[in-house]
C-alpha atoms as a PDB file:
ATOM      1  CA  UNK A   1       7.421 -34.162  25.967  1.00  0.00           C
ATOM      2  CA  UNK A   2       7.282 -34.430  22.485  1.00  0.00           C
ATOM      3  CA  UNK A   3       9.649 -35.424  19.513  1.00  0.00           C
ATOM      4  CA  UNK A   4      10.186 -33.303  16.238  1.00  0.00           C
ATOM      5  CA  UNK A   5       7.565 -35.717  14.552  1.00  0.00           C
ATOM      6  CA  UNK A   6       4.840 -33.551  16.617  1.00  0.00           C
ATOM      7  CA  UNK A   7       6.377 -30.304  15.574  1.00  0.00           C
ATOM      8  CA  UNK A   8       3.815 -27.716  14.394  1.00  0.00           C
ATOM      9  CA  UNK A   9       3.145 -23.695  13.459  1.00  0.00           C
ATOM     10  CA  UNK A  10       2.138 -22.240  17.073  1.00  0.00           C
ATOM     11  CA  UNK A  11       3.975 -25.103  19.628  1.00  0.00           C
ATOM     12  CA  UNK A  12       5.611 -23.801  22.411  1.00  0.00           C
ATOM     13  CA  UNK A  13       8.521 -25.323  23.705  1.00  0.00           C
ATOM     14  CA  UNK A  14      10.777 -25.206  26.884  1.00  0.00           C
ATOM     15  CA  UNK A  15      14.684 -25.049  25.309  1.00  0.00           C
ATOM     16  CA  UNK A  16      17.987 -23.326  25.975  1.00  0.00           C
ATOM     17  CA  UNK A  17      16.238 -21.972  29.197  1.00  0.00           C
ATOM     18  CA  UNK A  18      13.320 -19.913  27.728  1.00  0.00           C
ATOM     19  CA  UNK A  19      10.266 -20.659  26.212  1.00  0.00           C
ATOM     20  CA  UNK A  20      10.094 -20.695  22.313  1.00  0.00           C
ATOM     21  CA  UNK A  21       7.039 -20.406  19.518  1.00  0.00           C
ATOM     22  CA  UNK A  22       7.610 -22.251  16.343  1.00  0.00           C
ATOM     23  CA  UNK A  23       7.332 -20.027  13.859  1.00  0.00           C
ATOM     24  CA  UNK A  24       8.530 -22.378  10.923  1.00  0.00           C
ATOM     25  CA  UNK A  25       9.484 -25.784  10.455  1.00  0.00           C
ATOM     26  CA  UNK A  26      10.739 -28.316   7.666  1.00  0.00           C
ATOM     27  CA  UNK A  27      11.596 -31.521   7.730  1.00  0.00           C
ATOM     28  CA  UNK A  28      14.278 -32.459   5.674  1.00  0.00           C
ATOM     29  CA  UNK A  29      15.893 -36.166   4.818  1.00  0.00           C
ATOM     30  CA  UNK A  30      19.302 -35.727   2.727  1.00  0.00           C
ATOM     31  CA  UNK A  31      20.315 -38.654   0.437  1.00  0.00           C
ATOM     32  CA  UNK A  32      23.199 -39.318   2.433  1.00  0.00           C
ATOM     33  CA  UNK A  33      23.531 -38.912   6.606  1.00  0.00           C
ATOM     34  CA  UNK A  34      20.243 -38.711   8.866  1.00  0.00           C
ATOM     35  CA  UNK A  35      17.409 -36.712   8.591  1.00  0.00           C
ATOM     36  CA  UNK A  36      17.176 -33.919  10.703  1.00  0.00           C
ATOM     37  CA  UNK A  37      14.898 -31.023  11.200  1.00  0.00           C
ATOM     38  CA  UNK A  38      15.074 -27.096  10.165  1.00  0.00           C
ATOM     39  CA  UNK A  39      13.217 -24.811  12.150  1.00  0.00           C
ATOM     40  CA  UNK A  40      12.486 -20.801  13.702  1.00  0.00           C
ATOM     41  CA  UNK A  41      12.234 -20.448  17.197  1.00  0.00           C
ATOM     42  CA  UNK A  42      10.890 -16.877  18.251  1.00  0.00           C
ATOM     43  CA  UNK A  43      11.533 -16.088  21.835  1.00  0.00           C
ATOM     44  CA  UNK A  44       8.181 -15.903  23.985  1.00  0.00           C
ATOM     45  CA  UNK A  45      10.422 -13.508  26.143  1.00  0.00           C
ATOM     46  CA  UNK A  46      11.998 -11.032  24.373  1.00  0.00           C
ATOM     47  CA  UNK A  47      10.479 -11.155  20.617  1.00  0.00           C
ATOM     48  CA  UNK A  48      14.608 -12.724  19.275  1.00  0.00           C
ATOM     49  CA  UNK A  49      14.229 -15.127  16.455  1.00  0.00           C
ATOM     50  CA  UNK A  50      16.650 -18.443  16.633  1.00  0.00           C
ATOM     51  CA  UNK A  51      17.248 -20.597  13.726  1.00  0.00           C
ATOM     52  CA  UNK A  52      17.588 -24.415  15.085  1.00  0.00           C
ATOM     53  CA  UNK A  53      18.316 -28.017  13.912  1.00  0.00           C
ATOM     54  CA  UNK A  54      16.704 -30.587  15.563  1.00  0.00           C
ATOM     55  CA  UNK A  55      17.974 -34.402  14.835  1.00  0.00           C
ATOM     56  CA  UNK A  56      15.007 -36.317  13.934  1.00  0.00           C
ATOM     57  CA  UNK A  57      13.792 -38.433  16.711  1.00  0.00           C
ATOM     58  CA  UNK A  58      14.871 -36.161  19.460  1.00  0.00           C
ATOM     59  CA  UNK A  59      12.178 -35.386  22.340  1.00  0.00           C
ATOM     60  CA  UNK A  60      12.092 -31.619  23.835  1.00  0.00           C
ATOM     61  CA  UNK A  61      10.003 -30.560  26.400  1.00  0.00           C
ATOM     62  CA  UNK A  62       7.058 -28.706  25.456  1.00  0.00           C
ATOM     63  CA  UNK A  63       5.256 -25.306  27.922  1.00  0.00           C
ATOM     64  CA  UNK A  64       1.632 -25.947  28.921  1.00  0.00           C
ATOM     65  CA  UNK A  65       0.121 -22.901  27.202  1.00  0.00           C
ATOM     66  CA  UNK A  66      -3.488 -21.467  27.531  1.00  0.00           C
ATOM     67  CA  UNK A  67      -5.005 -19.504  24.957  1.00  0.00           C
ATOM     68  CA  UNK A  68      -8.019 -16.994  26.517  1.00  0.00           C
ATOM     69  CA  UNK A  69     -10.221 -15.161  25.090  1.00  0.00           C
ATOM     70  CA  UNK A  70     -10.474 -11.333  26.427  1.00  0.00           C
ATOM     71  CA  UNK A  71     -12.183  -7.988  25.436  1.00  0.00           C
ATOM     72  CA  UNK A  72      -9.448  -5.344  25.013  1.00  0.00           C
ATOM     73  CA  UNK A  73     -11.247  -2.382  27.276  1.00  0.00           C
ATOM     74  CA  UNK A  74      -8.483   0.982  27.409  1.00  0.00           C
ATOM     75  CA  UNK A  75      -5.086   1.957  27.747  1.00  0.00           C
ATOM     76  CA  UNK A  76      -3.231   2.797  30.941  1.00  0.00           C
ATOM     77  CA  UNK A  77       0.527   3.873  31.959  1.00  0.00           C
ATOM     78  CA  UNK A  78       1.855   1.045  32.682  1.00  0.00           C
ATOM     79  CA  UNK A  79       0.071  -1.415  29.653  1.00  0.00           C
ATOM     80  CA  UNK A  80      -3.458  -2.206  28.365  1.00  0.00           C
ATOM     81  CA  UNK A  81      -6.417  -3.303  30.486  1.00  0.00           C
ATOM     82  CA  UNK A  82      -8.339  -6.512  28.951  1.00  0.00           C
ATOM     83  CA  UNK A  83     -11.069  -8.534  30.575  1.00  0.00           C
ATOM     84  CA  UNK A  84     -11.837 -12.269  30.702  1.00  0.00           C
ATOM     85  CA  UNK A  85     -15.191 -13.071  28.803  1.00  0.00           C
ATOM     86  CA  UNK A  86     -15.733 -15.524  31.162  1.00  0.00           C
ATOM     87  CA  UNK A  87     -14.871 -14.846  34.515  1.00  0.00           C
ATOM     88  CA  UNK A  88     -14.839 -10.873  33.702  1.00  0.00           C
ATOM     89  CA  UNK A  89     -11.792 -11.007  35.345  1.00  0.00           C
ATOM     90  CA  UNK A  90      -9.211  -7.576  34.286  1.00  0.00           C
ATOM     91  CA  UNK A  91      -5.863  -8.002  33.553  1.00  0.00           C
ATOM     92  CA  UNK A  92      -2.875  -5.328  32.792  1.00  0.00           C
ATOM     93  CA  UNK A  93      -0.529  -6.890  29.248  1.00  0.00           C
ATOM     94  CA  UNK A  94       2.563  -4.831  28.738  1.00  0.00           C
ATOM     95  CA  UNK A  95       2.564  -3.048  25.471  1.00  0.00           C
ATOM     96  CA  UNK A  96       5.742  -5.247  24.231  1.00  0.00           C
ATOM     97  CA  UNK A  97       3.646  -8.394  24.432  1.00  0.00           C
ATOM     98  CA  UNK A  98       1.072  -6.814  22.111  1.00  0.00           C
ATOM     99  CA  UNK A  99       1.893  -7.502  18.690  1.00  0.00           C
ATOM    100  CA  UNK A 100       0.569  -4.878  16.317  1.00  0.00           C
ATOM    101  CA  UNK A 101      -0.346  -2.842  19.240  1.00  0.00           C
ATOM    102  CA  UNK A 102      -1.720   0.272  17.522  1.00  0.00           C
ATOM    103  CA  UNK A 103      -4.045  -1.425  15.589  1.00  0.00           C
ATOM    104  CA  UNK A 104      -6.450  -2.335  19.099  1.00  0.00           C
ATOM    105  CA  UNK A 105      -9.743  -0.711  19.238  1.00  0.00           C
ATOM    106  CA  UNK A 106     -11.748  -0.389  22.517  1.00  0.00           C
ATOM    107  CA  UNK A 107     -14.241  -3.383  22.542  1.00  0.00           C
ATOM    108  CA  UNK A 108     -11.902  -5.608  20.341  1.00  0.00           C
ATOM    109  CA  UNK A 109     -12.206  -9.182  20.687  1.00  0.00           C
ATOM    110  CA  UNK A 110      -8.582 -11.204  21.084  1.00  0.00           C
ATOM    111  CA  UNK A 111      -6.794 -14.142  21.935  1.00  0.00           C
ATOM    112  CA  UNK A 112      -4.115 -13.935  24.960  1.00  0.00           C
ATOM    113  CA  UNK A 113      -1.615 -16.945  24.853  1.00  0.00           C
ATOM    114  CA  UNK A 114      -0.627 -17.441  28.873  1.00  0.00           C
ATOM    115  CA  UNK A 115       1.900 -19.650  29.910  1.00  0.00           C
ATOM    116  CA  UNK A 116       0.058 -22.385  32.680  1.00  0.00           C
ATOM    117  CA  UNK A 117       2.875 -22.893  34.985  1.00  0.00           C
ATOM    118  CA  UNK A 118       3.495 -19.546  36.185  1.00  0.00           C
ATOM    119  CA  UNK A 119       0.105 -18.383  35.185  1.00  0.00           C
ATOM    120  CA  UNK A 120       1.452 -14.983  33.355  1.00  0.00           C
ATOM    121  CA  UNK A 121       0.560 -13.844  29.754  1.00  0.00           C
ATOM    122  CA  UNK A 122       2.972 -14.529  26.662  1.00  0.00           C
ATOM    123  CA  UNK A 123       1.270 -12.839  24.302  1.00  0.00           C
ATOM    124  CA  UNK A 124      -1.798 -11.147  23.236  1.00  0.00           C
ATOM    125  CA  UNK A 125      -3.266 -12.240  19.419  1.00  0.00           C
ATOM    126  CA  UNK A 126      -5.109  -9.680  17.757  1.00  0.00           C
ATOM    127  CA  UNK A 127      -8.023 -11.312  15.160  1.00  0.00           C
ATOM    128  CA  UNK A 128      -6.454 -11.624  11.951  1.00  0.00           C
ATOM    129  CA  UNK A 129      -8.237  -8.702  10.468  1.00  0.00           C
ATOM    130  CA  UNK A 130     -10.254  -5.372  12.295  1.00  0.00           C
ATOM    131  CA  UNK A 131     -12.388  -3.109  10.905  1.00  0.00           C
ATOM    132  CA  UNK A 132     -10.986   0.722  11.234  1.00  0.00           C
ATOM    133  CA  UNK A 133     -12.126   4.420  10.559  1.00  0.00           C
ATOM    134  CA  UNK A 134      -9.744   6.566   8.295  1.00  0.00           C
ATOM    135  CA  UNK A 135      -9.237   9.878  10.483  1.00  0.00           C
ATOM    136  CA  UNK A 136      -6.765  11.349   7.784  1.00  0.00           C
ATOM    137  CA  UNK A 137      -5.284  10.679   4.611  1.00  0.00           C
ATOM    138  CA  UNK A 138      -4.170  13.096   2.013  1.00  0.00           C
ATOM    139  CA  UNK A 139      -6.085  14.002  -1.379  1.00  0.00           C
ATOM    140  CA  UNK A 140      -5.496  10.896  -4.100  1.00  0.00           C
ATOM    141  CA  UNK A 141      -4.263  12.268  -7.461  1.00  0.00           C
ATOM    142  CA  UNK A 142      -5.341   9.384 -10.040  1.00  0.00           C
ATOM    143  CA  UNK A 143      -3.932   8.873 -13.202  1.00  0.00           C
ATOM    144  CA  UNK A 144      -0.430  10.453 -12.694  1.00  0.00           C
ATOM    145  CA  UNK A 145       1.086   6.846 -11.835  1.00  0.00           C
ATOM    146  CA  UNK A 146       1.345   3.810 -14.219  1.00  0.00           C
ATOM    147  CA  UNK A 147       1.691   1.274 -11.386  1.00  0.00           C
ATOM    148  CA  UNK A 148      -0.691   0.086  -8.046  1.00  0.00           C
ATOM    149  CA  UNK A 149       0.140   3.860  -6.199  1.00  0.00           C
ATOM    150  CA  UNK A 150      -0.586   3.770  -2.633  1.00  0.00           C
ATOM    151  CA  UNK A 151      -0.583   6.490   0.221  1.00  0.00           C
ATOM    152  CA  UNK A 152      -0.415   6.950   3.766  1.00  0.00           C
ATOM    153  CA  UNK A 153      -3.430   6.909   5.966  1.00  0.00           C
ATOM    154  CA  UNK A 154      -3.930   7.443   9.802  1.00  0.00           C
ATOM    155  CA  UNK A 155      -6.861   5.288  11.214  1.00  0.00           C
ATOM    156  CA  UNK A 156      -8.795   5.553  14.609  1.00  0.00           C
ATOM    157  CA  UNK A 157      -5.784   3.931  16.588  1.00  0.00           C
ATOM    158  CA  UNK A 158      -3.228   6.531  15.406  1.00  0.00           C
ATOM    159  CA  UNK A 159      -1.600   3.391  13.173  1.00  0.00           C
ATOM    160  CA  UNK A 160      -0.487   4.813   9.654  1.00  0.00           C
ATOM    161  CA  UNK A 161      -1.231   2.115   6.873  1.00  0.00           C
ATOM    162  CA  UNK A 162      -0.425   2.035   3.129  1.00  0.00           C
ATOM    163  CA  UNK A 163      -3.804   2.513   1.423  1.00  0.00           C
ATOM    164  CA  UNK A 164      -4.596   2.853  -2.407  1.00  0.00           C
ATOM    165  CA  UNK A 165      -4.978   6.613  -3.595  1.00  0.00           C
ATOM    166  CA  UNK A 166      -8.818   6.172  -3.907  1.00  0.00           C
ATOM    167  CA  UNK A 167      -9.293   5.496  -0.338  1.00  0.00           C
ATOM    168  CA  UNK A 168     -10.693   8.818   1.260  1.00  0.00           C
ATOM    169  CA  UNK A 169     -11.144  10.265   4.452  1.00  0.00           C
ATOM    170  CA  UNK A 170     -13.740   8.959   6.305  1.00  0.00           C
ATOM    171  CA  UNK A 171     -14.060   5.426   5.121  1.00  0.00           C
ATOM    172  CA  UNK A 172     -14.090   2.246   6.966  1.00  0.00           C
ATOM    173  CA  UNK A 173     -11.370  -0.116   5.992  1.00  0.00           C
ATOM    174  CA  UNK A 174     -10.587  -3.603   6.664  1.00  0.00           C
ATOM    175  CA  UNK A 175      -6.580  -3.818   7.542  1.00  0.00           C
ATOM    176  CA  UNK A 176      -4.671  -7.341   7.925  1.00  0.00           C
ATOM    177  CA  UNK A 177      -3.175  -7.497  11.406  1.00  0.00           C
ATOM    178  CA  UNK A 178      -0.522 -10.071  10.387  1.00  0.00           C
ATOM    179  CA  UNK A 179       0.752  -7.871   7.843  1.00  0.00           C
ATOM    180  CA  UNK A 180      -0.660  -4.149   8.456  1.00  0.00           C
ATOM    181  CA  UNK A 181      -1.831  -4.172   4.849  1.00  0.00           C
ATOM    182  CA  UNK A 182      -4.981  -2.971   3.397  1.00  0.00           C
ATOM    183  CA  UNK A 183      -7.484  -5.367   2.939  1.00  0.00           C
ATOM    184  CA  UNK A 184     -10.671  -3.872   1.111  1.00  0.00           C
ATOM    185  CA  UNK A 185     -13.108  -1.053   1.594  1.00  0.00           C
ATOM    186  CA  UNK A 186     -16.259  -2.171   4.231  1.00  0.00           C
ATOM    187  CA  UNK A 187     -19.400  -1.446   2.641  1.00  0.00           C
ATOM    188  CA  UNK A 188     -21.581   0.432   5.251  1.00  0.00           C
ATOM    189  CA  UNK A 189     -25.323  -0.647   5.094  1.00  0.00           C
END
């Protein structure tokens, strides 16, 4: 149990019949009436985000979650294989559990959120940014734009990201998994 006063980014809680991430939260005290709080609930199940008032005070019941860490090893029909670093231990995740999904790479360290009770995986947390290989991208034309240009790019996953136009074939790249957005070139040594 827990009250809104212990509401955080990342909680997991047990409402309306499914389980729920908070995604956002604010607390909010009005001049007149009680204070109450605003928040985003995003569905552990099936991806839906709920927008929620909570009187402040009230208790919910929060999900004993695990967070593991696992070694994303290859893709198969019916999901993706990881393994346990500990126990080495391999375990099939459904594709829609994967957020970001095309931007795994074989060997790829991540975080699977698994919900205790019925010991199944919620989710599966890629790092918040990877390192990947641009397989194609077209020729960059410079100085024909007055603005930050960008392009498309296809990297070692088969994800297409928005790169700048001086980004070439061939380079490593460092993308933002949160966001799929281009972080910087890697310099190779």
């Amino acid at each position: 149990m827990a009250t809104t006063a212990d509401f955080k980014n990342g909680l997991v809680l047990e409402y309306n019949n499914d389980l729920y991430k908070i995604t956002d939260f604010q607390h909010v005290k009005p001049g007149k009436g009680p204070a109450f709080v605003r928040t985003k609930l995003k569905s552990m199940t099936n991806g839906k985000v709920l927008d929620n008032t909570f009187t402040a005070g009230v208790t919910v019941q929060t999900a004993r979650v695990e967070t593991r860490e696992y070694q994303y090893l290859y893709e198969e029909e019916d999901g993706y294989i990881f393994m346990n670093n500990e126990s080495f231990e391999q375990v099939s995740i459904a594709q829609d559990l994967i957020e970001n999904w095309d931007l795994l790479k074989e060997g790829q360290q991540v975080f699977v959120m698994w919900y205790a009770e019925k010991d199944e995986p919620l989710s599966v947390e890629l790092p918040p940014f990877v390192e990947l290989l641009i397989t194609y991208s077209e020729p960059g034309v410079a100085g024909n734009t007055a603005t930050n240009a960008s392009k498309n790019a296809t990297v070692e996953t088969g994800a297409i990201i928005q790169v700048p136009l001086f980004i070439e074939q061939g380079e490593l790249i460092k993308v933002d998994t949160r966001t799929r957005a281009y972080g910087e070139r890697v310099k190779t040594k």
